[in-house]
N, C-alpha and C. Protein backbone atom coordinates (compact mmCIF):
# COMPACT_ATOMS: atom_id res chain seq x y z
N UNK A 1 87.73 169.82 69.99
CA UNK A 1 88.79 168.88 70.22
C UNK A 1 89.50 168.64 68.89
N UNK A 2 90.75 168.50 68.67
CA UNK A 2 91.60 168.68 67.47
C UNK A 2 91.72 167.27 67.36
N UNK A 3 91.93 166.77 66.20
CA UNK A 3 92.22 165.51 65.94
C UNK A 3 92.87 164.68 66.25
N UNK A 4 94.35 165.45 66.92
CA UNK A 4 95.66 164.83 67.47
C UNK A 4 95.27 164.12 68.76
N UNK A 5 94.62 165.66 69.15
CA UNK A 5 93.81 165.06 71.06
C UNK A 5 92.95 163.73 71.04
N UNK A 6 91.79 164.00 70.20
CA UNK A 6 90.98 162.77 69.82
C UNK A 6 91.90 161.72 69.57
N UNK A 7 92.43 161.22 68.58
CA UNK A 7 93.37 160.36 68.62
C UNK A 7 94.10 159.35 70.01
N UNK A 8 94.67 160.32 70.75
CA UNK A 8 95.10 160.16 71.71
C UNK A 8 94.33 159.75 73.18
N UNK A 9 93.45 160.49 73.14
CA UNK A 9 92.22 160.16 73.44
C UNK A 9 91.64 158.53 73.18
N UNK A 10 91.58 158.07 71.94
CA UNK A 10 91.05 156.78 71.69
C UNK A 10 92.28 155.55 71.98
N UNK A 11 93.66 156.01 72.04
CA UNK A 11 94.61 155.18 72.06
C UNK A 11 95.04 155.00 73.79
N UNK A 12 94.72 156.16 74.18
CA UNK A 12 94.46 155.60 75.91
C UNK A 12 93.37 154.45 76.23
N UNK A 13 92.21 155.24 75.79
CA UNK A 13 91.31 154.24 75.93
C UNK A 13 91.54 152.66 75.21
N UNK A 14 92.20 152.42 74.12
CA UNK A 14 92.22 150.77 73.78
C UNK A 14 93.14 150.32 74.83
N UNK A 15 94.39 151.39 75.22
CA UNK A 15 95.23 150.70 76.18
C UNK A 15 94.54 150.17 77.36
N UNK A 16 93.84 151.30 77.86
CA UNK A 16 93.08 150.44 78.93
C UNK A 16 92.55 149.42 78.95
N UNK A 17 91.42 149.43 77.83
CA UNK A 17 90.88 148.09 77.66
C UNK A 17 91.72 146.70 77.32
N UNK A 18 92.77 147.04 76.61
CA UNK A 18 93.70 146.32 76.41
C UNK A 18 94.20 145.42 77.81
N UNK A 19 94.68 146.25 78.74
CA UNK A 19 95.16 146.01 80.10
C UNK A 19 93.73 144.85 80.92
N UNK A 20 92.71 145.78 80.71
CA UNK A 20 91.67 145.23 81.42
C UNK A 20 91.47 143.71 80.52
N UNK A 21 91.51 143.24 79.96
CA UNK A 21 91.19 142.15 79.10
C UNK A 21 92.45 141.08 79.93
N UNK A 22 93.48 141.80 79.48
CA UNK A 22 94.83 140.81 80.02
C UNK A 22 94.49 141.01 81.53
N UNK A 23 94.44 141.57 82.38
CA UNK A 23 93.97 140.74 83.75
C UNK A 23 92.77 140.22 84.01
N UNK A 24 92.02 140.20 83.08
CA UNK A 24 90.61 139.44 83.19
C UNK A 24 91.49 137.77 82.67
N UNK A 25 92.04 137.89 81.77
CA UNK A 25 92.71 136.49 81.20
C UNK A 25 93.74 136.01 82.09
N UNK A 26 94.48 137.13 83.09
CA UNK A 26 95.27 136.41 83.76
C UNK A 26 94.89 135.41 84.81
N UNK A 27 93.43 136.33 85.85
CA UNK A 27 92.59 135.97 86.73
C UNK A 27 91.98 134.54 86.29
N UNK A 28 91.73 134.30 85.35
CA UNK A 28 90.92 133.05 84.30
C UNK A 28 91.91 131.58 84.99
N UNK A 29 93.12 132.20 84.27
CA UNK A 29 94.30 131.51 84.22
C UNK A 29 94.69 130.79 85.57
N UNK A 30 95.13 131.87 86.47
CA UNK A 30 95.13 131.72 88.12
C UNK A 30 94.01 130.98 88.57
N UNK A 31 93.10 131.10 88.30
CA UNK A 31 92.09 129.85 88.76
C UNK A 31 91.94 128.44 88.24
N UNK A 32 92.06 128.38 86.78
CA UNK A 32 91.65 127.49 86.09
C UNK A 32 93.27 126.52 86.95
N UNK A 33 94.41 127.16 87.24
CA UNK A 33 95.43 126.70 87.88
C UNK A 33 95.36 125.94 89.35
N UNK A 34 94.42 127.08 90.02
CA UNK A 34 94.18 126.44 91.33
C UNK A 34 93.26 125.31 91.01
N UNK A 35 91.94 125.43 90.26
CA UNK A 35 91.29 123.81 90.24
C UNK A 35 91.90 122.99 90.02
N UNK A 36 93.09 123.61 88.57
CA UNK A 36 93.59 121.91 88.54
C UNK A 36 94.60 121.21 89.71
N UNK A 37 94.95 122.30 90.65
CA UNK A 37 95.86 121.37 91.62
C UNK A 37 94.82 120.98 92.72
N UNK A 38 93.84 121.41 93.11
CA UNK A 38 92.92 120.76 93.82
C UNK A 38 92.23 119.88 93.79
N UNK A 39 91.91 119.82 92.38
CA UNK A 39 91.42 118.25 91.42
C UNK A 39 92.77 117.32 91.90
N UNK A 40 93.79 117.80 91.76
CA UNK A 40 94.77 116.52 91.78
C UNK A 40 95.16 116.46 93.41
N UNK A 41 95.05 117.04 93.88
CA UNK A 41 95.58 116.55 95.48
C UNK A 41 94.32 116.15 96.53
N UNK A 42 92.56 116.37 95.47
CA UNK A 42 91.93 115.24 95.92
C UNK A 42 91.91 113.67 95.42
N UNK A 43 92.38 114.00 94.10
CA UNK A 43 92.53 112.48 93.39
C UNK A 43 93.75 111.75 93.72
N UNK A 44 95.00 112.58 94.25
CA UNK A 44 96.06 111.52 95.03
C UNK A 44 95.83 111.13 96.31
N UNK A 45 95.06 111.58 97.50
CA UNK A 45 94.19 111.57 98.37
C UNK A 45 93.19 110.64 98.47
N UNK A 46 92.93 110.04 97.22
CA UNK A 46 91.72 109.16 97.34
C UNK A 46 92.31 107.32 96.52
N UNK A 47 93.73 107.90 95.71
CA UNK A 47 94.61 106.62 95.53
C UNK A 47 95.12 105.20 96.94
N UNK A 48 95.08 104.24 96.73
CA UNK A 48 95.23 103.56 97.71
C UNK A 48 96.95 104.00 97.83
N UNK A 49 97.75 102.99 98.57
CA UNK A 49 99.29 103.67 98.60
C UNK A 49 99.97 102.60 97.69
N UNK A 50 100.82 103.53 97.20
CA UNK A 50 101.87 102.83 95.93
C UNK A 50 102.96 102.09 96.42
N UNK A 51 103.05 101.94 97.45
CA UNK A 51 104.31 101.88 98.27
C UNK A 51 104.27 99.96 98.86
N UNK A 52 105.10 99.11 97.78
CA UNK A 52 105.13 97.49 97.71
C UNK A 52 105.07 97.02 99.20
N UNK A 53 105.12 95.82 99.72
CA UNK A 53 105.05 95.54 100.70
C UNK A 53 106.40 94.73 100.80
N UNK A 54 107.35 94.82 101.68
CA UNK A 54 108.97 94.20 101.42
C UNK A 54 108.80 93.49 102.99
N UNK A 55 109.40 92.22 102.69
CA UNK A 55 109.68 91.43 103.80
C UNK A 55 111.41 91.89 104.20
N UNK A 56 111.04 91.03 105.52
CA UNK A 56 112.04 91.58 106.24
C UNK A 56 112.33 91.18 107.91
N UNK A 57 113.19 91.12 108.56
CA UNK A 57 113.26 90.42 109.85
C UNK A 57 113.96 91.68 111.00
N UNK A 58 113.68 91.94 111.68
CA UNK A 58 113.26 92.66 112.94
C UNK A 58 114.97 92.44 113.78
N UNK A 59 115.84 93.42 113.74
CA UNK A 59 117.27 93.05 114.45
C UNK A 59 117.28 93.94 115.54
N UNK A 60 116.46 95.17 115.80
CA UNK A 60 116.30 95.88 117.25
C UNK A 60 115.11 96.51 116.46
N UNK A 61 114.45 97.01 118.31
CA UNK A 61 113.28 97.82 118.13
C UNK A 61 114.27 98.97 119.66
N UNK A 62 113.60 100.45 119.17
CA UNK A 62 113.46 100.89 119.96
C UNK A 62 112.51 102.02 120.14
N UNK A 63 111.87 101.71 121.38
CA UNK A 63 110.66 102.46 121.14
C UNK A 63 110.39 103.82 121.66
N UNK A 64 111.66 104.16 122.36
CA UNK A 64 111.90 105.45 122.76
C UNK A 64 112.24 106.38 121.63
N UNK A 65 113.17 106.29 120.65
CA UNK A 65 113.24 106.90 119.57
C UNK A 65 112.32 106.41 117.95
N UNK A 66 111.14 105.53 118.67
CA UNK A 66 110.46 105.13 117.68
C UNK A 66 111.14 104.67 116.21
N UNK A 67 112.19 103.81 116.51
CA UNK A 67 112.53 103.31 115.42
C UNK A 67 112.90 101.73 115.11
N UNK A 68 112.80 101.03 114.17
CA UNK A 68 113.30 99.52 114.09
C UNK A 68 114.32 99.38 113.21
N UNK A 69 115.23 98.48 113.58
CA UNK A 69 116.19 98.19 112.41
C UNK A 69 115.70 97.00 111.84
N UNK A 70 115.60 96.74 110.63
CA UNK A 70 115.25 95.32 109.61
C UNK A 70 116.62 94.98 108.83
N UNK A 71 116.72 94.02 108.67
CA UNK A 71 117.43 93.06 108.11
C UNK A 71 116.53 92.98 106.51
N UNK A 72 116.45 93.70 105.90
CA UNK A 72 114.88 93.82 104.66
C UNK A 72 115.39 93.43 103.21
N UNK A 73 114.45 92.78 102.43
CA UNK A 73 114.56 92.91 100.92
C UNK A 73 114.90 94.18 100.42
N UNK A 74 115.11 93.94 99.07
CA UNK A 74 114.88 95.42 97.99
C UNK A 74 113.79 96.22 98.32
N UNK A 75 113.53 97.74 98.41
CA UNK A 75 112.44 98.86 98.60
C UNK A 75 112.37 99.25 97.51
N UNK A 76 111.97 99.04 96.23
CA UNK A 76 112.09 99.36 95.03
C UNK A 76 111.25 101.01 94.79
N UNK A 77 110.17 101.15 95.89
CA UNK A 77 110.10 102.35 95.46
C UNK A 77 111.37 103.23 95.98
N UNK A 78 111.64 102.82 96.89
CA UNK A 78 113.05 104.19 97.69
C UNK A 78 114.24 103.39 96.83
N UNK A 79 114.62 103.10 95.63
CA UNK A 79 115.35 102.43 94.78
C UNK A 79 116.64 102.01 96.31
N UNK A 80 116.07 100.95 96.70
CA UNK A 80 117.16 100.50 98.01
C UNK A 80 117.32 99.29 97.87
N UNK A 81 118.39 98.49 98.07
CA UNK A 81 119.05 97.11 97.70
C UNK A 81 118.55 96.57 98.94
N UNK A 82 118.90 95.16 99.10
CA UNK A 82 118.52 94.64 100.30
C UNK A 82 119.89 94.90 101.00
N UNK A 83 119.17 95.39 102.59
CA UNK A 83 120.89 95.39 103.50
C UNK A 83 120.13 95.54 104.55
N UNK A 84 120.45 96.06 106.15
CA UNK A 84 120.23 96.12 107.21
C UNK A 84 120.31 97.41 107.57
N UNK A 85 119.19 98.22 107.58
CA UNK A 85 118.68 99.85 108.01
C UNK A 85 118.02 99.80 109.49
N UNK A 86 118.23 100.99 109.74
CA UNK A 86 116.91 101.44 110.52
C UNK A 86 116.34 102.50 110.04
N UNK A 87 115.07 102.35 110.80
CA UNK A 87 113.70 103.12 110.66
C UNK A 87 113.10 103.94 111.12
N UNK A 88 112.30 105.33 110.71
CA UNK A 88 111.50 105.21 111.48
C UNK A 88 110.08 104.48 111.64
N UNK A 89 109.37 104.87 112.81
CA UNK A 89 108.24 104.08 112.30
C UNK A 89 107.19 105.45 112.18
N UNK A 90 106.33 104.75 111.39
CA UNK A 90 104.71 106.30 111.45
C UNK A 90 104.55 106.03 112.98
N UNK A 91 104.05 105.31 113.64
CA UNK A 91 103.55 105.57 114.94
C UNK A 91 104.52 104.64 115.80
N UNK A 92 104.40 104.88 117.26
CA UNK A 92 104.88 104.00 118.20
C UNK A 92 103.73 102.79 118.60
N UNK A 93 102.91 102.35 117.79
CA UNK A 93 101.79 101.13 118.01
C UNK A 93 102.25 100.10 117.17
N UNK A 94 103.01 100.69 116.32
CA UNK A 94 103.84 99.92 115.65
C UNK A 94 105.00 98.75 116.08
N UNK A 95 105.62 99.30 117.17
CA UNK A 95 106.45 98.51 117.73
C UNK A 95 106.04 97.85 119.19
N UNK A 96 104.91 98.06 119.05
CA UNK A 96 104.41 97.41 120.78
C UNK A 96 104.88 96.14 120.71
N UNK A 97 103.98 95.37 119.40
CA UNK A 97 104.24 93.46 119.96
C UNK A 97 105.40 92.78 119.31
N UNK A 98 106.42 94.06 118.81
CA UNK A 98 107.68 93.10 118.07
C UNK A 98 108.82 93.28 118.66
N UNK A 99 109.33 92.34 118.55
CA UNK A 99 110.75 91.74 119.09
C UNK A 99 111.89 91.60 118.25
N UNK A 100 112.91 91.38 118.16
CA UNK A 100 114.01 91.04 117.78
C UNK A 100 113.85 89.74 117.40
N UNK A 101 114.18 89.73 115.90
CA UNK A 101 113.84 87.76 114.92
C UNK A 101 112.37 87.72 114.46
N UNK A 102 111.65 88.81 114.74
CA UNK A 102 110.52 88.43 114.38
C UNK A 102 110.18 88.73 112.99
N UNK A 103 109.50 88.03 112.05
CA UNK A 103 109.56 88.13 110.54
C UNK A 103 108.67 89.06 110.13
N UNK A 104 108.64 90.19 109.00
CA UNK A 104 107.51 90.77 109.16
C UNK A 104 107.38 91.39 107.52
N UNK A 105 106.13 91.67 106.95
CA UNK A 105 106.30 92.72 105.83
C UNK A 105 106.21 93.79 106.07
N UNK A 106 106.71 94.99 105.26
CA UNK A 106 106.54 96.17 105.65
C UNK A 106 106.57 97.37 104.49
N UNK A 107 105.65 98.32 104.66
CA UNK A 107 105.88 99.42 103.86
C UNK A 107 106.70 100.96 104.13
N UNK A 108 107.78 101.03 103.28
CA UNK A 108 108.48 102.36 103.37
C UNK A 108 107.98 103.18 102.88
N UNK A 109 107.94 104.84 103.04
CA UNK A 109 107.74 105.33 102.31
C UNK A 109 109.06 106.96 102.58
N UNK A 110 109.16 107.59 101.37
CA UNK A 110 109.89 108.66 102.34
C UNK A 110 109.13 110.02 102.60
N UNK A 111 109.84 110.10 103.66
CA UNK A 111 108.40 111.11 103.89
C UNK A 111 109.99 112.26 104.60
N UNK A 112 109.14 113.63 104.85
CA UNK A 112 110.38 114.71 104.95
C UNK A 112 111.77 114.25 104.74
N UNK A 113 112.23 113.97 103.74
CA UNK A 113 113.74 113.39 102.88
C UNK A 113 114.35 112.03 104.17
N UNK A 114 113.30 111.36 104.67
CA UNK A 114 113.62 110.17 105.08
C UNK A 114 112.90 109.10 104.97
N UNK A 115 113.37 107.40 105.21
CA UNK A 115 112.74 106.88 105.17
C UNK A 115 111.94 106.25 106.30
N UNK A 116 110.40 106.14 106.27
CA UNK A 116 109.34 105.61 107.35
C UNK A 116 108.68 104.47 107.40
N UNK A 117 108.62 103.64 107.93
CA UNK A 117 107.40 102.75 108.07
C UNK A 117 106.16 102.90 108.20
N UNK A 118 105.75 102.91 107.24
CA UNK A 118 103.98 103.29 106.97
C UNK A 118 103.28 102.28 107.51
N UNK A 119 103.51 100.97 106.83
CA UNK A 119 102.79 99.82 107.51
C UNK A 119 103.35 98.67 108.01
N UNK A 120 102.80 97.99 108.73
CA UNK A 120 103.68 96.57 109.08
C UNK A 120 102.53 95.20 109.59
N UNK A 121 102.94 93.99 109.00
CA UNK A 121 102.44 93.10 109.44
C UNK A 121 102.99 92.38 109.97
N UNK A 122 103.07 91.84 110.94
CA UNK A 122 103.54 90.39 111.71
C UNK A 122 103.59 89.24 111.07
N UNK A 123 104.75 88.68 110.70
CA UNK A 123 104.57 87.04 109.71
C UNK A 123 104.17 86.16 110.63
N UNK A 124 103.38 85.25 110.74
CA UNK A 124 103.43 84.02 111.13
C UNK A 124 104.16 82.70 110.98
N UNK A 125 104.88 82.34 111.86
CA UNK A 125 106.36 81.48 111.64
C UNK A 125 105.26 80.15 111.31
């Protein structure tokens, strides 16, 4: 074997190893990536909800399109002024025992680029 060949010979071989190293480091990488988003979407998962509780008074319910309109404070997380919206709600159990005038707190949140009623309590007049 002539020296040139040898040579060439050894410079394939670092390339390879070369290659093999960088997808051993990429593989590293790609994982060490997936734990960390799985670490975090069990630790936002296990946060209570961020989402304030805003008072507010009840101007229609309808429960066919599962939604309420409020008469509501500021939603400071959905940066929203106080004015008169409607809603949806998360569930239709939500609107079973309310009426129109009835006082209530409530949590928004937005959920697929709208805003929802996550929670609701009944005020006591």
């Amino acid at each position: 074997m002539s020296l040139d060949l040898w040579r060439r010979h050894q410079d394939r071989e670092a390339d390879r190893n070369w290659l093999e190293r960088r997808a051993l480091a990429a593989s590293a990488i790609a994982a060490a990536v997936s734990l960390t988003f799985l670490a975090s979407v069990v630790i936002y998962q296990s946060l209570p909800p961020t989402a304030p509780f805003v008072n507010g008074t009840v101007r229609q319910v309808d429960p066919r399109a599962r939604t309420i309109t409020f008469e509501h404070d500021e939603i400071p997380n959905l940066c929203m002024e106080s004015m008169v919206m409607m809603f949806e709600a998360a569930n239709s159990q939500m609107l079973a025992s309310l009426k129109v005038g009835d006082r209530v707190r409530f949590t928004a949140e937005e959920i697929e680029n709208h805003p929802v009623i996550t929670r609701l309590e009944k005020q006591q007049d």
